[in-house]
C-alpha atoms as a PDB file:
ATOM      1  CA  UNK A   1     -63.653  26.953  65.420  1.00  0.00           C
ATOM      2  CA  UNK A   2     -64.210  24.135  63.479  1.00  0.00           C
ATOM      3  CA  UNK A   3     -60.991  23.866  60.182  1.00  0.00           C
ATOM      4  CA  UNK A   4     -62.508  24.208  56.493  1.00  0.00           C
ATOM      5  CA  UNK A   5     -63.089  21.052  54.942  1.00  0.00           C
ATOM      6  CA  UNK A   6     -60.294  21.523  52.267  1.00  0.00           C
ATOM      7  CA  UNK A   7     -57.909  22.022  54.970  1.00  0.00           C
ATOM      8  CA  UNK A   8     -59.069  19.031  57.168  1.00  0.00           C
ATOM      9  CA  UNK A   9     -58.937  16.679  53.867  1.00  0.00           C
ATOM     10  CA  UNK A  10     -55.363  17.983  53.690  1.00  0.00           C
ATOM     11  CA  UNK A  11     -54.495  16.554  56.955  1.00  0.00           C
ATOM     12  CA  UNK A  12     -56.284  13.299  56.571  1.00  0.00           C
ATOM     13  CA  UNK A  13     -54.262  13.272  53.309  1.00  0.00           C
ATOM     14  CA  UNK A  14     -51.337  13.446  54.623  1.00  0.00           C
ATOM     15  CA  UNK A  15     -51.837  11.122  57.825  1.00  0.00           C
ATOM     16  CA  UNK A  16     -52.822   8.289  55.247  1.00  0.00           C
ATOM     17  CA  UNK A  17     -50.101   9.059  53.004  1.00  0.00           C
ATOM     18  CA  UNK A  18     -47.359   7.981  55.963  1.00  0.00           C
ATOM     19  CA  UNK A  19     -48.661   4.355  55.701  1.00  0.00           C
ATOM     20  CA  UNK A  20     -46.408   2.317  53.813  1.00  0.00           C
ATOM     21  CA  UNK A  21     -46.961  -0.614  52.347  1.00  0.00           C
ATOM     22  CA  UNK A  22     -44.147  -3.316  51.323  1.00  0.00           C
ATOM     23  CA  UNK A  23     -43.973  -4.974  47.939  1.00  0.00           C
ATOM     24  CA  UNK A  24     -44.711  -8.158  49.696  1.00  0.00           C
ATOM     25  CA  UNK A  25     -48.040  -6.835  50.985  1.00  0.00           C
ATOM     26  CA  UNK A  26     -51.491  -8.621  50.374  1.00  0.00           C
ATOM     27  CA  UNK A  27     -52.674  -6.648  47.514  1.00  0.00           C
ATOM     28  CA  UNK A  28     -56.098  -6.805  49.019  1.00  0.00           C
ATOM     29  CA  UNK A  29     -54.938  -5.106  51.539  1.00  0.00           C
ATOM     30  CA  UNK A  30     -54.298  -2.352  48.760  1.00  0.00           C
ATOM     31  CA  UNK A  31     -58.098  -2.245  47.471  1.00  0.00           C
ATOM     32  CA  UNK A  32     -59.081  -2.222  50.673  1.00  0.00           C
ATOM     33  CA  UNK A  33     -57.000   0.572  52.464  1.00  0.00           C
ATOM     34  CA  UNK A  34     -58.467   2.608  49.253  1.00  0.00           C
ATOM     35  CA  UNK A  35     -62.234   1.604  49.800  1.00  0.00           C
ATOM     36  CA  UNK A  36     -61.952   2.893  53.156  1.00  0.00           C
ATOM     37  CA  UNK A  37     -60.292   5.883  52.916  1.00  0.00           C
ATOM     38  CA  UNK A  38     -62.615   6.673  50.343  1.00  0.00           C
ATOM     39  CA  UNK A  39     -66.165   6.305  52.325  1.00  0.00           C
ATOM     40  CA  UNK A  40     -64.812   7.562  55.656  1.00  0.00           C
ATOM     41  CA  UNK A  41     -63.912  10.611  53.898  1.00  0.00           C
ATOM     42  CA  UNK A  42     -65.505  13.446  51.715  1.00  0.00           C
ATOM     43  CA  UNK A  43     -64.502  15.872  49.078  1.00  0.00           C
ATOM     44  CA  UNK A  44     -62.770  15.809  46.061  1.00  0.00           C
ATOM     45  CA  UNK A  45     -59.582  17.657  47.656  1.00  0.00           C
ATOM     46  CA  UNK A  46     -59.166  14.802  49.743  1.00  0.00           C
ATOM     47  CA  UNK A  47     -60.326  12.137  46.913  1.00  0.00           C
ATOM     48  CA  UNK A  48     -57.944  13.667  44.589  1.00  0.00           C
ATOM     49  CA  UNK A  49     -55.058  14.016  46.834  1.00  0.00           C
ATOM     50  CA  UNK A  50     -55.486  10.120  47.566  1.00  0.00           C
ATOM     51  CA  UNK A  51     -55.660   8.745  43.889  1.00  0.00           C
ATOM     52  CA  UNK A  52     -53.754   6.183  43.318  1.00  0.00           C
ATOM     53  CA  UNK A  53     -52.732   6.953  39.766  1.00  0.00           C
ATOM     54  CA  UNK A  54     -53.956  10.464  37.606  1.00  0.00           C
ATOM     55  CA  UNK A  55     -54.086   9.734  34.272  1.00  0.00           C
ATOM     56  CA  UNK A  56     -54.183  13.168  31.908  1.00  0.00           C
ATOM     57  CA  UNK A  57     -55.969  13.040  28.416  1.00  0.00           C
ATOM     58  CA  UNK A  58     -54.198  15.541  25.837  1.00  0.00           C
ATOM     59  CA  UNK A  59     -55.219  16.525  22.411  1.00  0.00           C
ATOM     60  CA  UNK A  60     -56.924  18.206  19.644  1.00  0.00           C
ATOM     61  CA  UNK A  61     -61.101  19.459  19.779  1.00  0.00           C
ATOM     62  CA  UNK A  62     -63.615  16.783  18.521  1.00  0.00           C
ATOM     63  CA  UNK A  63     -60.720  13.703  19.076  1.00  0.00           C
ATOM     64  CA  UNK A  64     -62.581  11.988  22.004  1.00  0.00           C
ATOM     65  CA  UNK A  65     -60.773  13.234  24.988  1.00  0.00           C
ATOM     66  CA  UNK A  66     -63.842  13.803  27.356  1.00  0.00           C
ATOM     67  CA  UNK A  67     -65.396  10.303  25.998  1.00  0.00           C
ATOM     68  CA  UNK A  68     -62.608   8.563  26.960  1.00  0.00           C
ATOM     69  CA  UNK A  69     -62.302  10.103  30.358  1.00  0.00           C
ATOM     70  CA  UNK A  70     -66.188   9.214  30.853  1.00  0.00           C
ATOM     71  CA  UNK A  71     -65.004   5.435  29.307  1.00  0.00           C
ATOM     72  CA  UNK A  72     -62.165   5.129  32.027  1.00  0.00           C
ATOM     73  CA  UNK A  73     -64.342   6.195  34.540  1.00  0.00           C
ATOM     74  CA  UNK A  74     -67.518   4.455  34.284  1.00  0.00           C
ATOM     75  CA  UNK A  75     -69.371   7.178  34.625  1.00  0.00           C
ATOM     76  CA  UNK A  76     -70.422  10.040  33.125  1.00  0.00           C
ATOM     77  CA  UNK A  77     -68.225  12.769  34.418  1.00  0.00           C
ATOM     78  CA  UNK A  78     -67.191  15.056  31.585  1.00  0.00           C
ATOM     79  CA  UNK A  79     -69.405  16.650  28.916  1.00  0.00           C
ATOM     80  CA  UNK A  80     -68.912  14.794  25.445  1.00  0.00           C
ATOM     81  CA  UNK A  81     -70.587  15.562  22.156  1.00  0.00           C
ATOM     82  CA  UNK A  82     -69.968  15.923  18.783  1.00  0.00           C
ATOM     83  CA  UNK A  83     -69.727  19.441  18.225  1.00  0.00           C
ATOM     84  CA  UNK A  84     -67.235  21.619  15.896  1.00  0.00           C
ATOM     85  CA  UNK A  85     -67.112  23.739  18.925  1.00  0.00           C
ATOM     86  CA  UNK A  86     -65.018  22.924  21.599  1.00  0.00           C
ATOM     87  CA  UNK A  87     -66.546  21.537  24.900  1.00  0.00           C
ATOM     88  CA  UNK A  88     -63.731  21.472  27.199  1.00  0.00           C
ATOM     89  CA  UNK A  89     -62.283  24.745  27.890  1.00  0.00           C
ATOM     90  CA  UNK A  90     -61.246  24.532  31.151  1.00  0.00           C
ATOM     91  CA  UNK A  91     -58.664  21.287  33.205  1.00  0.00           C
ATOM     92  CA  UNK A  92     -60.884  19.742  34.678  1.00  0.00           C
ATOM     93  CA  UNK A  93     -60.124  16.522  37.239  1.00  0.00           C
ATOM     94  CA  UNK A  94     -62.536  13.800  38.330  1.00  0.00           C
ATOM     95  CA  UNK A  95     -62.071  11.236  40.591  1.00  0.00           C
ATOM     96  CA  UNK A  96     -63.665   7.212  40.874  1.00  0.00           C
ATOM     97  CA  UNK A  97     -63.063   3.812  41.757  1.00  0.00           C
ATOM     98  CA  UNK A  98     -62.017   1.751  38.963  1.00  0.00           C
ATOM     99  CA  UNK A  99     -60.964  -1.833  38.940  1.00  0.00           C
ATOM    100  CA  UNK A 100     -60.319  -1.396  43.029  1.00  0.00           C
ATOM    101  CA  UNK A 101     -58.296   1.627  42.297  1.00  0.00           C
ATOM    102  CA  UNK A 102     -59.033   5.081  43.357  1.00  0.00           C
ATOM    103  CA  UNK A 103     -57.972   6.768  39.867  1.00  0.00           C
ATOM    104  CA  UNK A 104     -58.173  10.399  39.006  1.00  0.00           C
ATOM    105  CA  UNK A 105     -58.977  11.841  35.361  1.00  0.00           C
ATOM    106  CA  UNK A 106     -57.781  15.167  33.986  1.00  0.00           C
ATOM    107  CA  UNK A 107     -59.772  16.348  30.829  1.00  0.00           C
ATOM    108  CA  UNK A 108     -57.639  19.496  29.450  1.00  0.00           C
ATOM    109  CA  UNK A 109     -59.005  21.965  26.978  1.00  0.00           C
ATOM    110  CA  UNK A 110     -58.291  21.219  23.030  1.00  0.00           C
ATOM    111  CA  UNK A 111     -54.318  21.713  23.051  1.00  0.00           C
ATOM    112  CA  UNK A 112     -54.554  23.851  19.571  1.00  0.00           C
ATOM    113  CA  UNK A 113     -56.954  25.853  20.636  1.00  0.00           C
ATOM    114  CA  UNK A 114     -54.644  28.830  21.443  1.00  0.00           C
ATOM    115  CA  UNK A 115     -51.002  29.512  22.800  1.00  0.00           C
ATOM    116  CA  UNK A 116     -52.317  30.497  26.264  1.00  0.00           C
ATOM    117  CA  UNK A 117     -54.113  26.905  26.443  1.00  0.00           C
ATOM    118  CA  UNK A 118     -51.101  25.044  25.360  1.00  0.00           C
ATOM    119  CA  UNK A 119     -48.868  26.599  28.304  1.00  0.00           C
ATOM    120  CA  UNK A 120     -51.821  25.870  31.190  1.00  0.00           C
ATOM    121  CA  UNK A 121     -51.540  22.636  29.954  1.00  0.00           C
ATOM    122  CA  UNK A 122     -47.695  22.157  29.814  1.00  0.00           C
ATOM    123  CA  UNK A 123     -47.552  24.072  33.592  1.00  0.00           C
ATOM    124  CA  UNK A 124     -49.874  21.391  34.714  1.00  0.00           C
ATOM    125  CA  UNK A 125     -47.933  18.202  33.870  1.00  0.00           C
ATOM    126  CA  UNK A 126     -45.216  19.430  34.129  1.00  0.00           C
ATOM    127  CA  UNK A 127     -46.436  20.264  38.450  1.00  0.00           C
ATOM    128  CA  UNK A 128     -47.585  17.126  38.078  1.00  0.00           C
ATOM    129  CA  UNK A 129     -43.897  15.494  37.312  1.00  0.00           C
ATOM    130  CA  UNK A 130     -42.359  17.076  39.697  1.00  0.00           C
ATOM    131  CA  UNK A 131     -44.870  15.859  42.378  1.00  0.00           C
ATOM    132  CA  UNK A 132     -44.863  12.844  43.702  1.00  0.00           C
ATOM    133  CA  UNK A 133     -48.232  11.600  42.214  1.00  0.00           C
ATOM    134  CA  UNK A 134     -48.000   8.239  39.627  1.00  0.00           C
ATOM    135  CA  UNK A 135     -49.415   9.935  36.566  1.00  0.00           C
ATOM    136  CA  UNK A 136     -49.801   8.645  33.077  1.00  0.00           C
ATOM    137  CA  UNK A 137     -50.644  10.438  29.943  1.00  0.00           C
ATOM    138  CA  UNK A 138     -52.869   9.868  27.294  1.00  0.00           C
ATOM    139  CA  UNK A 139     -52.457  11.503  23.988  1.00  0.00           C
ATOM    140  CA  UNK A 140     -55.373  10.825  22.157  1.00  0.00           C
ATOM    141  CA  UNK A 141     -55.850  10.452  18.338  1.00  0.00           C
ATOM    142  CA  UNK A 142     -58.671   9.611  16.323  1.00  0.00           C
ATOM    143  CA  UNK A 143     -58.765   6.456  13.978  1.00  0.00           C
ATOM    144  CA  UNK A 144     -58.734   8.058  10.531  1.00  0.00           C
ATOM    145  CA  UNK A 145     -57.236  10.156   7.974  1.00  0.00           C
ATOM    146  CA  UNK A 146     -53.573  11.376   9.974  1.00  0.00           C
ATOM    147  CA  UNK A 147     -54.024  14.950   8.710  1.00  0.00           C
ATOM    148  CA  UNK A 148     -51.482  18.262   9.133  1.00  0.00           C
ATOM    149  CA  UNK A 149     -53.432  19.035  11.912  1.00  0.00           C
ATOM    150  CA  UNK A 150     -53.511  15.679  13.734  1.00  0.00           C
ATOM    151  CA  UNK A 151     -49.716  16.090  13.200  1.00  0.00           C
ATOM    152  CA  UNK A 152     -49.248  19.504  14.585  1.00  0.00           C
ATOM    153  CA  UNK A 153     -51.771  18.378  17.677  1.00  0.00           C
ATOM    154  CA  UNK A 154     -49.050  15.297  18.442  1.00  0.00           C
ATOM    155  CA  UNK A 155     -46.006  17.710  18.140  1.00  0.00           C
ATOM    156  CA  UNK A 156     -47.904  20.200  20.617  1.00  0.00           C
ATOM    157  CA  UNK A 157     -48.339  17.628  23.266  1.00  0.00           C
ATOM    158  CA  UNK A 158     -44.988  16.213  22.785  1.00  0.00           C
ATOM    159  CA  UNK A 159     -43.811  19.715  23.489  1.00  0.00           C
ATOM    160  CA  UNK A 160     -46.411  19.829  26.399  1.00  0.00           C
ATOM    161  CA  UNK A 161     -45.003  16.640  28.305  1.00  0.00           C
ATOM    162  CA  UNK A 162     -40.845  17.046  27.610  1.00  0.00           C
ATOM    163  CA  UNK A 163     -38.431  13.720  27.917  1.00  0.00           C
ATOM    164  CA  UNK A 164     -39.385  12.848  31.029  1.00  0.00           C
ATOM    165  CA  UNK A 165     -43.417  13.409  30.233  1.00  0.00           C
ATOM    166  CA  UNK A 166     -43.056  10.844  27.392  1.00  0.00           C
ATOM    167  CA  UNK A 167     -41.502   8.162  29.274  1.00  0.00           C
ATOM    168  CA  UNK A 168     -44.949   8.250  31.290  1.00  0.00           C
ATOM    169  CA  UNK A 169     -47.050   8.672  27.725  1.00  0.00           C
ATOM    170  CA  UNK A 170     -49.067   6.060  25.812  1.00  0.00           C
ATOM    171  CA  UNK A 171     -50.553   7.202  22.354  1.00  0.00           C
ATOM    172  CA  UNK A 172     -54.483   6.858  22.533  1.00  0.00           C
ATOM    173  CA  UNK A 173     -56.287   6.373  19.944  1.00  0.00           C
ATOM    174  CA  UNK A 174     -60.483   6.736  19.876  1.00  0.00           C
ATOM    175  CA  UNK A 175     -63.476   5.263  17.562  1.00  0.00           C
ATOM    176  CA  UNK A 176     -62.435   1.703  17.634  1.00  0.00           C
ATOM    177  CA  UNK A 177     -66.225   1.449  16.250  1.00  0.00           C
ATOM    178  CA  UNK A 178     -65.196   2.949  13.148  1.00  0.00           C
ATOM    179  CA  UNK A 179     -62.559   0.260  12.156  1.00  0.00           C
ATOM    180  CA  UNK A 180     -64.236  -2.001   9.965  1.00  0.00           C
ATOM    181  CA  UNK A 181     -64.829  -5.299  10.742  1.00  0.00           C
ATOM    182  CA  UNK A 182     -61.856  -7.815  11.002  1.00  0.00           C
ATOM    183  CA  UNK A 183     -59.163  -4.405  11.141  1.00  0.00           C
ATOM    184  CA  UNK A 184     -57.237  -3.760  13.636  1.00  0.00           C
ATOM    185  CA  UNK A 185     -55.584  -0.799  15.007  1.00  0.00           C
ATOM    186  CA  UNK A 186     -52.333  -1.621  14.074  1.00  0.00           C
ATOM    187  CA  UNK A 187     -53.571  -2.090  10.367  1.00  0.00           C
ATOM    188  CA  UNK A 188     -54.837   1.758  10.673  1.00  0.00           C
ATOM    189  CA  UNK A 189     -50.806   2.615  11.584  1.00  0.00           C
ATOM    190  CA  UNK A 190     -49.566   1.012   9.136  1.00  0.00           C
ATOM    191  CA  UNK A 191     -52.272   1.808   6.036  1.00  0.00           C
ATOM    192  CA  UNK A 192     -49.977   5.020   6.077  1.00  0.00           C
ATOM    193  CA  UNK A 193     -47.083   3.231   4.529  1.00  0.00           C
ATOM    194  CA  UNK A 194     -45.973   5.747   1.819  1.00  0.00           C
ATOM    195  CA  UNK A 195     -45.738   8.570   4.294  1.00  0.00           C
ATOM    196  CA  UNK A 196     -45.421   7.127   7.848  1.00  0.00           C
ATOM    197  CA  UNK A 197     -45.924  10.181   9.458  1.00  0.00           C
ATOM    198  CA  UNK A 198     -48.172   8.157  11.829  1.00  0.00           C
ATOM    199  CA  UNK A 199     -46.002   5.609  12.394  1.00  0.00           C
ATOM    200  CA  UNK A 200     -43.284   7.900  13.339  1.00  0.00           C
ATOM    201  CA  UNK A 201     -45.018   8.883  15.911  1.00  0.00           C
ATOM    202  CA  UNK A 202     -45.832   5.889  16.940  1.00  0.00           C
ATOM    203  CA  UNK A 203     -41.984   4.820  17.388  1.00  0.00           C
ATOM    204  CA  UNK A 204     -41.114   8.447  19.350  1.00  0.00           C
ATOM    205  CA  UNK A 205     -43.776   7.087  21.915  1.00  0.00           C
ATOM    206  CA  UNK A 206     -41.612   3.716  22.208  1.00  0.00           C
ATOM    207  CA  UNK A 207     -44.210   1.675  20.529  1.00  0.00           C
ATOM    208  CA  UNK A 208     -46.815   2.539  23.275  1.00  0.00           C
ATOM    209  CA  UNK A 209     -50.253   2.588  22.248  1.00  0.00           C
ATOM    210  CA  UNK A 210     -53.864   2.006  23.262  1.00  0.00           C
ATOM    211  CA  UNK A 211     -57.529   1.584  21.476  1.00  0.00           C
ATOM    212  CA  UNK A 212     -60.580   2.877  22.679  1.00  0.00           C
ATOM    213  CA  UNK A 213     -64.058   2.158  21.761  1.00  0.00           C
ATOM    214  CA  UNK A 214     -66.065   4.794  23.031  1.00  0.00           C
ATOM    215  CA  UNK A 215     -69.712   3.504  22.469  1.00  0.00           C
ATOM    216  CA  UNK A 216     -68.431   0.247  24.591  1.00  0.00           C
ATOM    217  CA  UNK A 217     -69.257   0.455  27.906  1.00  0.00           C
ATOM    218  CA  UNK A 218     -66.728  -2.598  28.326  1.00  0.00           C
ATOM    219  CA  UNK A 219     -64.594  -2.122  31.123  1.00  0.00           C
ATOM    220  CA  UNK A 220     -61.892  -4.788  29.672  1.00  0.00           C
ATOM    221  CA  UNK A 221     -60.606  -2.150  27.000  1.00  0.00           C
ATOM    222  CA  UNK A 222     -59.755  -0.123  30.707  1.00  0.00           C
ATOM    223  CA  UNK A 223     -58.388  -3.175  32.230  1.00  0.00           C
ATOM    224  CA  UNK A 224     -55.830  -3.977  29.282  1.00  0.00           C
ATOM    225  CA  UNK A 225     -54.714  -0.040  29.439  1.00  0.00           C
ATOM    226  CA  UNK A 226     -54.176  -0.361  33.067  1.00  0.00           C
ATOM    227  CA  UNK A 227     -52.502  -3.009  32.783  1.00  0.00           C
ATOM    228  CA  UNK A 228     -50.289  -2.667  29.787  1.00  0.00           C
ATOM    229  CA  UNK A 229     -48.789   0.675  31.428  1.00  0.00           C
ATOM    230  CA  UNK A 230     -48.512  -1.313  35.137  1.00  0.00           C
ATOM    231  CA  UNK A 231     -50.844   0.753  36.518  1.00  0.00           C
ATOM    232  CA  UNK A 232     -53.858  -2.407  37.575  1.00  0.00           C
ATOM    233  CA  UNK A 233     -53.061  -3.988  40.762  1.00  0.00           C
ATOM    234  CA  UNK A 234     -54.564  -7.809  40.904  1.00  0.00           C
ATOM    235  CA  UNK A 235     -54.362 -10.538  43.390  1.00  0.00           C
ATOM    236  CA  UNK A 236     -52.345 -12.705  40.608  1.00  0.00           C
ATOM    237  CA  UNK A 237     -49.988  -9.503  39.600  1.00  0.00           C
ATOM    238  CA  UNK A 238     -49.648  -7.424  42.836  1.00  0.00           C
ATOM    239  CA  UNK A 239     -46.966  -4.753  41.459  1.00  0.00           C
ATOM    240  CA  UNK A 240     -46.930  -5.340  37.278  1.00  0.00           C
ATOM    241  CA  UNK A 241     -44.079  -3.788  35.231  1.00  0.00           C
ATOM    242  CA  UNK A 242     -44.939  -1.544  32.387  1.00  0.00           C
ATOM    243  CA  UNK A 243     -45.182  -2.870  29.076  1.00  0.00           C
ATOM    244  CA  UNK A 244     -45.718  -2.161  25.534  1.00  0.00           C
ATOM    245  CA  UNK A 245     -47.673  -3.509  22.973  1.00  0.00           C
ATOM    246  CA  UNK A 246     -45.884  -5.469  20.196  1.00  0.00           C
ATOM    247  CA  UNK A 247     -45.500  -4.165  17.047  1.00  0.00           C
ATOM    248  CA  UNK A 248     -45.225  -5.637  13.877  1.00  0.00           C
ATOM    249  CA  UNK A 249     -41.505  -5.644  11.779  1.00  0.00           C
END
């Protein structure tokens, strides 16, 4: 009898995970251990299993979750539209090459769109931090007017990820389009002066934070993200440290 496919990608999966690597190690070698694994085997059990890094998008309907899944990606892989109903209503996980890679991206359902949603979502990162998977999360926020809602969204996923979830978090924020010409992303923070209820947040998420444009098939804005959270391996920077961006006094 011949083993279900699930099951035999569980065994290759685990063969491939006893190979170590040290920190001294070409980090060719890296790419291309992950560009083999990846063609000589089939089925997203095994290509998830394999990922190098899963990076989880969290936040309100109609913010840009599944568009910046399909940005990191390359591809594609998520439905995306403007729509005041939501599209994602079930975790969903898709898996591609990016940068040399092998990443995985989780798309979760809007996290205000009820109670029972908001749990799913906190059971699965929080299985996901107690695995041994690299993970980072994205909370993602759209460039704009920082409403009661956006708020209560932010406090949701804070709840979602815990302590430990938040050391692993970087604040996303979508429709880098929309910023007028010459503005920046940090002049959007800190437009909110009187109030500051976005920069607050900003400052609970240790300063970490990330802008997407969307419409830009650009891989670079990917590149910098990888690389300011230490997730990009490169021939020049074989293991980077996380970082944060700098913020202004």
């Amino acid at each position: 009898m011949h083993m279900s496919s699930e099951r035999e990608a569980e065994q290759k999966s685990k063969r491939y995970r006893r190979v170590v690597f040290s920190r001294s190690s070409d980090p060719q070698t890296w790419t291309q251990f992950w560009m083999q694994i990846s063609k000589s085997a089939s089925g997203p059990a095994f290509e998830s299993k394999l990922a190098y890094l899963i990076i989880v998008l969290i936040g309100k309907s109609g913010v840009g979750r599944s568009a910046s899944g399909n940005t990191i990606l390359g591809r594609a892989a998520f439905e995306s539209k403007l729509d005041s109903e939501p599209v994602t209503t079930e975790i969903s996980e898709q898996t591609e090459n990016v940068l040399g890679n092998q990443i995985s991206v989780v798309d979760t359902p809007g996290i205000l769109e009820s109670k029972d949603t908001e749990e799913k979502i906190k059971k699965f990162c929080q299985d996901l931090l107690q695995s041994s998977r690299p993970c980072l999360f994205l909370v993602v926020i759209r460039v704009g007017r920082f409403t009661e809602e956006d708020q209560k969204a932010v406090r949701a996923a804070m709840e979602v990820l815990g302590p430990r979830g938040m050391e692993k978090s970087y604040l996303l924020f979508t429709g880098g389009d929309m910023l007028e010409e010459g503005r920046t992303v940090e002049d959007f923070i800190f437009q909110d002066k009187k109030e500051g209820k976005l920069l607050e947040v900003v400052i609970k998420f240790a300063k970490r934070y990330h802008l997407f444009n969307n419409k830009d098939a650009d891989e670079e804005q990917v590149r910098d993200l990888l690389m300011k959270s230490g997730h990009l391996r490169t021939q020049d920077q074989p293991d980077p440290p996380g970082s944060s961006l700098g913020m202004r006094n």
